[in-house]
PDB file of N, CA and C in Angstrom:
ATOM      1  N   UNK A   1     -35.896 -11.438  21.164  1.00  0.00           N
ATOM      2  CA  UNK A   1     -35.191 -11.227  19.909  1.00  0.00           C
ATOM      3  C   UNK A   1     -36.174 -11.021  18.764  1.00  0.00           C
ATOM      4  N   UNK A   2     -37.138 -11.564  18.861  1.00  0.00           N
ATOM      5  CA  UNK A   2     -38.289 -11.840  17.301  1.00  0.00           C
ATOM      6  C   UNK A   2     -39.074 -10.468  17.788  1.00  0.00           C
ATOM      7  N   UNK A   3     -38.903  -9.833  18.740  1.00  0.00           N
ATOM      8  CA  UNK A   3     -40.277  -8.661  19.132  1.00  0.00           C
ATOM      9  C   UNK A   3     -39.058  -7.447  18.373  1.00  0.00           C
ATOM     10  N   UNK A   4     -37.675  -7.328  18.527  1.00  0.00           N
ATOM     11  CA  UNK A   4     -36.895  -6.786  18.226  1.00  0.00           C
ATOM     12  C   UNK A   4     -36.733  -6.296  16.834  1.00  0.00           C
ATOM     13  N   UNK A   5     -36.836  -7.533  16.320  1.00  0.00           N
ATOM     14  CA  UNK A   5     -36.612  -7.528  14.298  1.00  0.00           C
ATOM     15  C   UNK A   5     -37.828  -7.007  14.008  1.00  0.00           C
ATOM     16  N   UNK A   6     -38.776  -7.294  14.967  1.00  0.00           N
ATOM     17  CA  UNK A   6     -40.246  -7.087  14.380  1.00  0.00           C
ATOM     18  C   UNK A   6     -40.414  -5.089  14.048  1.00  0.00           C
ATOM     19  N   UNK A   7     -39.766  -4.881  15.627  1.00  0.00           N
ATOM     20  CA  UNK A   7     -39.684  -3.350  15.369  1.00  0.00           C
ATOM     21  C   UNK A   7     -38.810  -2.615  14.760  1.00  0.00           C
ATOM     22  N   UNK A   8     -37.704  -3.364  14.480  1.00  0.00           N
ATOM     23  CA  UNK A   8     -36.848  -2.555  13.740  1.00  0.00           C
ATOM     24  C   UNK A   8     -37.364  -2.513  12.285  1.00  0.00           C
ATOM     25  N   UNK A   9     -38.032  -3.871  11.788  1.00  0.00           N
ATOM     26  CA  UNK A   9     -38.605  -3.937  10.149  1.00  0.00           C
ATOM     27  C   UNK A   9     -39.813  -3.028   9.905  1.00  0.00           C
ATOM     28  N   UNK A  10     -40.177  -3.125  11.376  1.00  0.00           N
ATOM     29  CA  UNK A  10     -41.742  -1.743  11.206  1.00  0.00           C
ATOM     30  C   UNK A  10     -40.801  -0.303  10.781  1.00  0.00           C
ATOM     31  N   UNK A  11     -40.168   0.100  11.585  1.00  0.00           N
ATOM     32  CA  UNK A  11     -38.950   1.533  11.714  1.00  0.00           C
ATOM     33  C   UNK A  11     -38.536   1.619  10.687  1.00  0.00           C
ATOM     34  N   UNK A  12     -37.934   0.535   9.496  1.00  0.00           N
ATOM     35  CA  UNK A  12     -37.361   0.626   8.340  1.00  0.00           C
ATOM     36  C   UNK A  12     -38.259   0.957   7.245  1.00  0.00           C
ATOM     37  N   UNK A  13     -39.380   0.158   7.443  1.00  0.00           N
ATOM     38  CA  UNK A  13     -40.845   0.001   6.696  1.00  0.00           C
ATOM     39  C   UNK A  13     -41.344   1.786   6.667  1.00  0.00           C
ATOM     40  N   UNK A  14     -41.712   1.856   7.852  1.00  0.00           N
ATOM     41  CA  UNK A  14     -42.000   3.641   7.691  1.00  0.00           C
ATOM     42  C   UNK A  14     -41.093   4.611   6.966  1.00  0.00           C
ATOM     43  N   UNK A  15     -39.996   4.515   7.806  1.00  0.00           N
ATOM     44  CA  UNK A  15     -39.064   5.132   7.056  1.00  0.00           C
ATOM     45  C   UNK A  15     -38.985   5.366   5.298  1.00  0.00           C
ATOM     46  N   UNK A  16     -39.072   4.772   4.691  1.00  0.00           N
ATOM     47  CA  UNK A  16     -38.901   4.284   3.629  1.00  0.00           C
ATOM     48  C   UNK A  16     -40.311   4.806   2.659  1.00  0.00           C
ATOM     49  N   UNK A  17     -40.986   4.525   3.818  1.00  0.00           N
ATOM     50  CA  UNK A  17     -42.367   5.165   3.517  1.00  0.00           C
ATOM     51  C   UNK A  17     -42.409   6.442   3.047  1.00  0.00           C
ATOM     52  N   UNK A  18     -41.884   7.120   4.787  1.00  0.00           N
ATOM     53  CA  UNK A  18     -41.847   8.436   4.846  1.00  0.00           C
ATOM     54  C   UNK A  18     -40.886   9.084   3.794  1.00  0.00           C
ATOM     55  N   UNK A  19     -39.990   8.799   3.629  1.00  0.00           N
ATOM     56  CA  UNK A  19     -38.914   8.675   2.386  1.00  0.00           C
ATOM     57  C   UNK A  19     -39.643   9.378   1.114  1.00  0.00           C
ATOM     58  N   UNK A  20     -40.781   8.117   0.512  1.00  0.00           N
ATOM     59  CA  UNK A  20     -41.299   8.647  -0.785  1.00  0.00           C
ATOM     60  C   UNK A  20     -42.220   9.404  -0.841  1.00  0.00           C
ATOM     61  N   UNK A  21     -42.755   9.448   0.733  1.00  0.00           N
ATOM     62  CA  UNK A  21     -43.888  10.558   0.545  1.00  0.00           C
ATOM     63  C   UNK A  21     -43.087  12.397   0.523  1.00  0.00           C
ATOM     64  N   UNK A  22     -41.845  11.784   1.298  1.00  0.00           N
ATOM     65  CA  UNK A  22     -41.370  13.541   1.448  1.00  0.00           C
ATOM     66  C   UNK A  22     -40.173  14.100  -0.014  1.00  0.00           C
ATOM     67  N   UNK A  23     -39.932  12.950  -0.237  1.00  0.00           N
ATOM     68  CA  UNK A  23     -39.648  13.429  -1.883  1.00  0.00           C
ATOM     69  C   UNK A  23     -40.558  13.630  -3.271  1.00  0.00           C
ATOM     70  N   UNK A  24     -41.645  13.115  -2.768  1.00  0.00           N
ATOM     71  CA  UNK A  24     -42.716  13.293  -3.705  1.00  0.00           C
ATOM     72  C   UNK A  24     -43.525  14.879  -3.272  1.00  0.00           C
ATOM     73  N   UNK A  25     -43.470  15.445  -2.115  1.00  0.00           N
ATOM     74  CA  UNK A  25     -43.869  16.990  -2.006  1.00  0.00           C
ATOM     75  C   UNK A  25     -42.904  17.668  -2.620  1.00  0.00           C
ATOM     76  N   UNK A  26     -41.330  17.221  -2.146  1.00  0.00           N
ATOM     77  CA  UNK A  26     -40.290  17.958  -2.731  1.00  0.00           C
ATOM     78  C   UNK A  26     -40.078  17.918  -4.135  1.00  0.00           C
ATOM     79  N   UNK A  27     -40.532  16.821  -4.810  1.00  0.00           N
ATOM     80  CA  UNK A  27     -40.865  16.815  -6.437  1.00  0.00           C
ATOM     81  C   UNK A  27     -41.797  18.041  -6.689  1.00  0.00           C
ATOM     82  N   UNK A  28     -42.658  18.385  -5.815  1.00  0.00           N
ATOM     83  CA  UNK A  28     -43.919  18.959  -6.470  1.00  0.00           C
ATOM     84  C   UNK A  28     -43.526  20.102  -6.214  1.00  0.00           C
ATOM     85  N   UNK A  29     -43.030  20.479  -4.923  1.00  0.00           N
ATOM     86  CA  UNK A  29     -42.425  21.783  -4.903  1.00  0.00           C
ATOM     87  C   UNK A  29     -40.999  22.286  -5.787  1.00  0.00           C
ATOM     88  N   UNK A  30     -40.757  21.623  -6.100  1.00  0.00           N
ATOM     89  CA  UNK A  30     -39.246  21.685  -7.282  1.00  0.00           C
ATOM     90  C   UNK A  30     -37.842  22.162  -6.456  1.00  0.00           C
ATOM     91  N   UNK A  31     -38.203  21.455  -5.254  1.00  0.00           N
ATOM     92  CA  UNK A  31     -37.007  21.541  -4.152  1.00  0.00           C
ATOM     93  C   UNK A  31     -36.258  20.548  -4.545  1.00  0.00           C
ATOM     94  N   UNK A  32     -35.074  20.573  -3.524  1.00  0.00           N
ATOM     95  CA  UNK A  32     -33.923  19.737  -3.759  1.00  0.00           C
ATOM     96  C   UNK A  32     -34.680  17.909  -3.169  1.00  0.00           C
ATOM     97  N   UNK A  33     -33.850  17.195  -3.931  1.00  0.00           N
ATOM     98  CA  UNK A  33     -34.631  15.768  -3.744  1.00  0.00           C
ATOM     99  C   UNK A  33     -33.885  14.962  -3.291  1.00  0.00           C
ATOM    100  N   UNK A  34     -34.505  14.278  -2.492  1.00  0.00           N
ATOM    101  CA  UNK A  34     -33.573  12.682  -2.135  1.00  0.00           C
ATOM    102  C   UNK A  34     -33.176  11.685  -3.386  1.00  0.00           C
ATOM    103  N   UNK A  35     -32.171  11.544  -3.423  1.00  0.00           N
ATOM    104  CA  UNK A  35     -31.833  10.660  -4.902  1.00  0.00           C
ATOM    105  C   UNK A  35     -32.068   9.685  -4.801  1.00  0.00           C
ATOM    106  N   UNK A  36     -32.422   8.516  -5.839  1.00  0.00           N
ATOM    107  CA  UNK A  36     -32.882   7.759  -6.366  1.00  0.00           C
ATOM    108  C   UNK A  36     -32.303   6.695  -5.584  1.00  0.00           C
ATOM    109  N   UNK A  37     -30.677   6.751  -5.308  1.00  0.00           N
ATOM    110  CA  UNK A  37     -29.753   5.614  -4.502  1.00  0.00           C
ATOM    111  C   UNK A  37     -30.162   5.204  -3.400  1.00  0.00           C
ATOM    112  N   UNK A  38     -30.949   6.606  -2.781  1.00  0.00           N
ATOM    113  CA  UNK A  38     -31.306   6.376  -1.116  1.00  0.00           C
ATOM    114  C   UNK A  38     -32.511   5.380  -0.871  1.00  0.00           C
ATOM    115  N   UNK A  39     -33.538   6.078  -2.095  1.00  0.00           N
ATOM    116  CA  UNK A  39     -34.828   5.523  -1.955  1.00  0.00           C
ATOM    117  C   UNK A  39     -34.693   4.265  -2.542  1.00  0.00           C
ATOM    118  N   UNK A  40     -33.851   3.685  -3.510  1.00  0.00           N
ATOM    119  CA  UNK A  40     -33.810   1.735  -3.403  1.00  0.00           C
ATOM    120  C   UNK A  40     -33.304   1.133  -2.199  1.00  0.00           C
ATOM    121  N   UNK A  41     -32.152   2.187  -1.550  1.00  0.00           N
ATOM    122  CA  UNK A  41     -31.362   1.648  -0.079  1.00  0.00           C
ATOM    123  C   UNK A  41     -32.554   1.218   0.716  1.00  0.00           C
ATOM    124  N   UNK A  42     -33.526   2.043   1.010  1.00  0.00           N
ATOM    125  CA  UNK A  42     -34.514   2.038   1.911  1.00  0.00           C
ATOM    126  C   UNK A  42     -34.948   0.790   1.532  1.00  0.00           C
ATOM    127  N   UNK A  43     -35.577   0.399   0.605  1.00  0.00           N
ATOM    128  CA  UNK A  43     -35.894  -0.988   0.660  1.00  0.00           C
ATOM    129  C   UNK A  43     -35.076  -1.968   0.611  1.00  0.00           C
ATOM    130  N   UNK A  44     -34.130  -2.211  -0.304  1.00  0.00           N
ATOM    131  CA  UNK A  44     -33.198  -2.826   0.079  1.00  0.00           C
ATOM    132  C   UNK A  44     -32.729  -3.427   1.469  1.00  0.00           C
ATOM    133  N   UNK A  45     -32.502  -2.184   2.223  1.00  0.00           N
ATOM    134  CA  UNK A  45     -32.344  -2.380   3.752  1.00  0.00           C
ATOM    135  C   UNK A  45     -33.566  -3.018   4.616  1.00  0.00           C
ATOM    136  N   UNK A  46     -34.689  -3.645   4.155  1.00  0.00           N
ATOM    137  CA  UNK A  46     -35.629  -3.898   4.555  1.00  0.00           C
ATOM    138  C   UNK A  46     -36.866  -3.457   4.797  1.00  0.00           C
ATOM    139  N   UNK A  47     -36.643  -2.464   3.717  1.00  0.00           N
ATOM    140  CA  UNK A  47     -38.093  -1.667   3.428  1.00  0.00           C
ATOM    141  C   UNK A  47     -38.924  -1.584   2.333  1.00  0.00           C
ATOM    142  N   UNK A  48     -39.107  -2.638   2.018  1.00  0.00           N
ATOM    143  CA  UNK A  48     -39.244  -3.001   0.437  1.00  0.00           C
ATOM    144  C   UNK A  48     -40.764  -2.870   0.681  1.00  0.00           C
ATOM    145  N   UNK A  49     -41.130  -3.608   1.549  1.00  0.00           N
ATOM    146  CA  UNK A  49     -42.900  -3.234   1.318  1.00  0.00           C
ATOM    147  C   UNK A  49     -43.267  -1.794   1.914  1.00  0.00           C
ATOM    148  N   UNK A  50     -42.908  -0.623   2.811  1.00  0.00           N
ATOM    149  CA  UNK A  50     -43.254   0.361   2.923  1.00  0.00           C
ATOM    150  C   UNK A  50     -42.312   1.764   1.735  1.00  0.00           C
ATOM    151  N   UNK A  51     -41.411   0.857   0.717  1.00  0.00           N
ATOM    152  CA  UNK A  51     -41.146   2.126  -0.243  1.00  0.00           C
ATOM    153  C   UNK A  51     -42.122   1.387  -1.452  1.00  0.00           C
ATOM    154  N   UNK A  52     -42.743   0.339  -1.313  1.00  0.00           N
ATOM    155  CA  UNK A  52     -43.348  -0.429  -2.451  1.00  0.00           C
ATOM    156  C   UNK A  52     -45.333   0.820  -1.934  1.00  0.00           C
ATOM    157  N   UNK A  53     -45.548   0.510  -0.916  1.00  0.00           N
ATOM    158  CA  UNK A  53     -46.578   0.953  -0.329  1.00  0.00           C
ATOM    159  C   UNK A  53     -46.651   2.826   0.093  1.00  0.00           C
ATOM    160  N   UNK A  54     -45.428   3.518  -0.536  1.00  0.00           N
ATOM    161  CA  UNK A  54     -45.292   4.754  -0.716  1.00  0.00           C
ATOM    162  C   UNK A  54     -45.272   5.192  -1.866  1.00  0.00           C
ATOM    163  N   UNK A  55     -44.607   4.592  -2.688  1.00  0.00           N
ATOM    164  CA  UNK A  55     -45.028   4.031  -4.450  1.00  0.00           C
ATOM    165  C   UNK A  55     -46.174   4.751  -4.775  1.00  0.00           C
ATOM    166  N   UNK A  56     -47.150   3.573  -4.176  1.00  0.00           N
ATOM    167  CA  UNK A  56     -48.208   3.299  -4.710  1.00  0.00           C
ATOM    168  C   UNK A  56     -49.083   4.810  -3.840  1.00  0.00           C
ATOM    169  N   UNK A  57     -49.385   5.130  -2.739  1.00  0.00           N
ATOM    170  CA  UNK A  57     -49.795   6.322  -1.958  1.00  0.00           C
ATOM    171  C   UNK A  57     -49.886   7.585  -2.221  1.00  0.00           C
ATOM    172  N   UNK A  58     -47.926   7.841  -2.556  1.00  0.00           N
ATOM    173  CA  UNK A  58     -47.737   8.860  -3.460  1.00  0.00           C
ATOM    174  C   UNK A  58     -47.754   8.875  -4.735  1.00  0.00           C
ATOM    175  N   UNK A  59     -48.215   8.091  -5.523  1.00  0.00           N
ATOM    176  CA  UNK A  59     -47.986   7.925  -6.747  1.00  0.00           C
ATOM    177  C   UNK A  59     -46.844   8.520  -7.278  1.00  0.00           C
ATOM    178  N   UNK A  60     -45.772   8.251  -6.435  1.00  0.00           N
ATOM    179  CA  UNK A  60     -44.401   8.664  -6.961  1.00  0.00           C
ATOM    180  C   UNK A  60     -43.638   7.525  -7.443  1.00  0.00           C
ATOM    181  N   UNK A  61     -42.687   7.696  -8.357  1.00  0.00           N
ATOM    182  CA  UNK A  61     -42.052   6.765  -8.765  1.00  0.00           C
ATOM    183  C   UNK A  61     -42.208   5.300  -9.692  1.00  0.00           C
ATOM    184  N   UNK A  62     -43.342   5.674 -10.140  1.00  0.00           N
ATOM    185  CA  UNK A  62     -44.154   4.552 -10.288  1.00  0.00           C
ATOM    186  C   UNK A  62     -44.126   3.938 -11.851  1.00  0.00           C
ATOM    187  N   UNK A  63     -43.490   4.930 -12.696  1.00  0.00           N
ATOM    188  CA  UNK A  63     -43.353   4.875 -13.767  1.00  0.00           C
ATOM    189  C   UNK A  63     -41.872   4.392 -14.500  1.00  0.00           C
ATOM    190  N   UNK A  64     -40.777   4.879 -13.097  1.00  0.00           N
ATOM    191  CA  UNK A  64     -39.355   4.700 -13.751  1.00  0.00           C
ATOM    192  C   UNK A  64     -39.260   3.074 -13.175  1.00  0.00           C
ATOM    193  N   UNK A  65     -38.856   2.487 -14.713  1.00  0.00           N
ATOM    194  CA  UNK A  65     -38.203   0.668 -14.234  1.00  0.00           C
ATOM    195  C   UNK A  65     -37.786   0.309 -12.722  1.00  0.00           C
ATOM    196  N   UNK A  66     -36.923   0.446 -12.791  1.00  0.00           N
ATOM    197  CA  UNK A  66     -35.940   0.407 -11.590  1.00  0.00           C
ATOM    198  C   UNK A  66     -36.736   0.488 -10.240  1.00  0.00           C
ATOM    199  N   UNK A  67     -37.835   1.664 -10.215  1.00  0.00           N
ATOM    200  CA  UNK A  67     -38.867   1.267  -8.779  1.00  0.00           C
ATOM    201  C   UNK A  67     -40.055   0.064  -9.405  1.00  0.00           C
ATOM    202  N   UNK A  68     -40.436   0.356 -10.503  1.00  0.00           N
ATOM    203  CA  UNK A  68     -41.648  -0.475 -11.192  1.00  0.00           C
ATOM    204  C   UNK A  68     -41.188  -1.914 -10.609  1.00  0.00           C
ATOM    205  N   UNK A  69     -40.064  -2.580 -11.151  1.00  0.00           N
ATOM    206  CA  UNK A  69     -39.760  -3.625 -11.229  1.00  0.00           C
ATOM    207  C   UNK A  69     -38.979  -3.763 -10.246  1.00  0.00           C
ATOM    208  N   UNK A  70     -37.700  -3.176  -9.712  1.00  0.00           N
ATOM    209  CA  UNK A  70     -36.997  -3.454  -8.888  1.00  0.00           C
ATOM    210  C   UNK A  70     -37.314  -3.428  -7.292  1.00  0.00           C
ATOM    211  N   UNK A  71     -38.651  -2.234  -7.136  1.00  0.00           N
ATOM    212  CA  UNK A  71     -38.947  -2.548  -5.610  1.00  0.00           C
ATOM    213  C   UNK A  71     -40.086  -3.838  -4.832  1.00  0.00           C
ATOM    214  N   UNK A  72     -40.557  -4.542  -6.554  1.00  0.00           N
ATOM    215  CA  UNK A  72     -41.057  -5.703  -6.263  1.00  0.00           C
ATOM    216  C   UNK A  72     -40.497  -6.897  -6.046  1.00  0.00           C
ATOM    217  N   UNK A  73     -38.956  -6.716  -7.084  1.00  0.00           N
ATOM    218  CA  UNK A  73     -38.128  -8.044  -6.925  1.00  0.00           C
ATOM    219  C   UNK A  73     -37.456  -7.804  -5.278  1.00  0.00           C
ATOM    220  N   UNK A  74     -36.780  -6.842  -5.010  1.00  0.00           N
ATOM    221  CA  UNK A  74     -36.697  -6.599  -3.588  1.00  0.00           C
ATOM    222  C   UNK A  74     -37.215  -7.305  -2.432  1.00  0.00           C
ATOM    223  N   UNK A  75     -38.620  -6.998  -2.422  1.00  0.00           N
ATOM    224  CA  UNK A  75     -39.538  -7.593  -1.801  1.00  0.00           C
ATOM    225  C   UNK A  75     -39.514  -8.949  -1.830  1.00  0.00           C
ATOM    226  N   UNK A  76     -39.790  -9.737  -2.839  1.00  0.00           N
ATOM    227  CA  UNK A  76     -39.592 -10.838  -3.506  1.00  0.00           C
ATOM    228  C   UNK A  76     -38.318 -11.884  -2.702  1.00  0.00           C
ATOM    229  N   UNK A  77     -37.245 -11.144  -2.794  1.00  0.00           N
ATOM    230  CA  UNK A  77     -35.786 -11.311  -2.225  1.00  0.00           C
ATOM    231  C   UNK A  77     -35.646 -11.259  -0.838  1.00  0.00           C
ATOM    232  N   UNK A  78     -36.499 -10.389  -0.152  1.00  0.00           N
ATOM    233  CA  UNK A  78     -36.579 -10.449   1.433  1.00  0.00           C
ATOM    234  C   UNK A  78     -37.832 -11.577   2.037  1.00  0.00           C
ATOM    235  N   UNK A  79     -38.585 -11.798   1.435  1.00  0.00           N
ATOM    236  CA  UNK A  79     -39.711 -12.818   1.754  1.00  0.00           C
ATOM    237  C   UNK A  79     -38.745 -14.309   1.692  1.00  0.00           C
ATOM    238  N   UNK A  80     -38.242 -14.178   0.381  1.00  0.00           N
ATOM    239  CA  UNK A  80     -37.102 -15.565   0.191  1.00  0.00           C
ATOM    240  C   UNK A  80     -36.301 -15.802   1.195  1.00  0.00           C
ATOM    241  N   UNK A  81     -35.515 -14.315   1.115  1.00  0.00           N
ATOM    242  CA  UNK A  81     -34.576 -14.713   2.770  1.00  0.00           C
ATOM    243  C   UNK A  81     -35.011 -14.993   4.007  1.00  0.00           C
ATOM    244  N   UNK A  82     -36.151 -14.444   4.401  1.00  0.00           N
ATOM    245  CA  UNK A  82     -37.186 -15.038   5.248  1.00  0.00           C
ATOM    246  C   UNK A  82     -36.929 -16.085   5.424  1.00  0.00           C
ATOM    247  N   UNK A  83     -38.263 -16.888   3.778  1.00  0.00           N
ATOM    248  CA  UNK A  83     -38.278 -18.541   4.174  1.00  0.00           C
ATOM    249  C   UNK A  83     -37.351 -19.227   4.063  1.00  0.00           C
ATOM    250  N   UNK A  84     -36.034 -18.952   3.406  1.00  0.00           N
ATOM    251  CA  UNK A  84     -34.876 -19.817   3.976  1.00  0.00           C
ATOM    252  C   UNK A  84     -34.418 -19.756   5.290  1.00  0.00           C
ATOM    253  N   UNK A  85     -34.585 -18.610   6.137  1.00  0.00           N
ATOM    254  CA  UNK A  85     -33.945 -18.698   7.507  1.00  0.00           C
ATOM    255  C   UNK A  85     -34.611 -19.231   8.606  1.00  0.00           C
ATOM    256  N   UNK A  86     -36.304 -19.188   7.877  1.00  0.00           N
ATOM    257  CA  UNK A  86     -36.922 -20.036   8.516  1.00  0.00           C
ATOM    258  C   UNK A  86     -36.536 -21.353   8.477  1.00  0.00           C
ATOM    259  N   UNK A  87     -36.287 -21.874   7.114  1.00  0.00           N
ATOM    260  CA  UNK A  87     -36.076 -23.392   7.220  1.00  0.00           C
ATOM    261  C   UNK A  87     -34.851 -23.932   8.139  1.00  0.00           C
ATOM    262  N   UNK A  88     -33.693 -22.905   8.407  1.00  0.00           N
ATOM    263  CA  UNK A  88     -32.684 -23.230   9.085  1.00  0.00           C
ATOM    264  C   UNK A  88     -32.909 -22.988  10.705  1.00  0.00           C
ATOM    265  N   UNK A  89     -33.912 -22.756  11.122  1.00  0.00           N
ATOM    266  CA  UNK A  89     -34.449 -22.804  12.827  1.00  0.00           C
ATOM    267  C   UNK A  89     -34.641 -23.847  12.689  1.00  0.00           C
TER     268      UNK A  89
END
């Protein structure tokens, strides 16, 4: 079960990754873009440190609040849920 979560949080983690790196070409090319809803989902959904670590790579997003601040509290919020579910094993 724990090798399971492990790979699905890696899968989400990339994803999420891959996410800001391929809207950040599509920014540059002035193509159509993944919206803003998807790329907080991605972390949200457990990808908070690989859209936090695409952020920062692509230097996309890095300026509007909402990723500045919100894909750190995210993070923040999944580490928490963590150590509470740890405490309940």
């Amino acid at each position: 079960m724990h090798e399971a979560v492990l790979i699905l949080l890696f899968a989400v983690n990339l994803t999420a990754f891959l996410l800001y790196g391929i809207d950040k070409k599509k920014a540059v090319q002035g193509n159509w873009r993944i919206s803003e809803s998807v790329l907080i989902l991605a972390a949200v959904l457990g990808g908070g440190i690989g859209a936090y670590i695409g952020m920062r790579f692509f230097h996309h997003k890095t300026r509007k609040l909402v990723f500045a601040v919100g894909v750190p509290l995210i993070i923040l919020a999944e580490y928490g849920a963590y150590a509470v579910s740890c405490l309940h094993s």
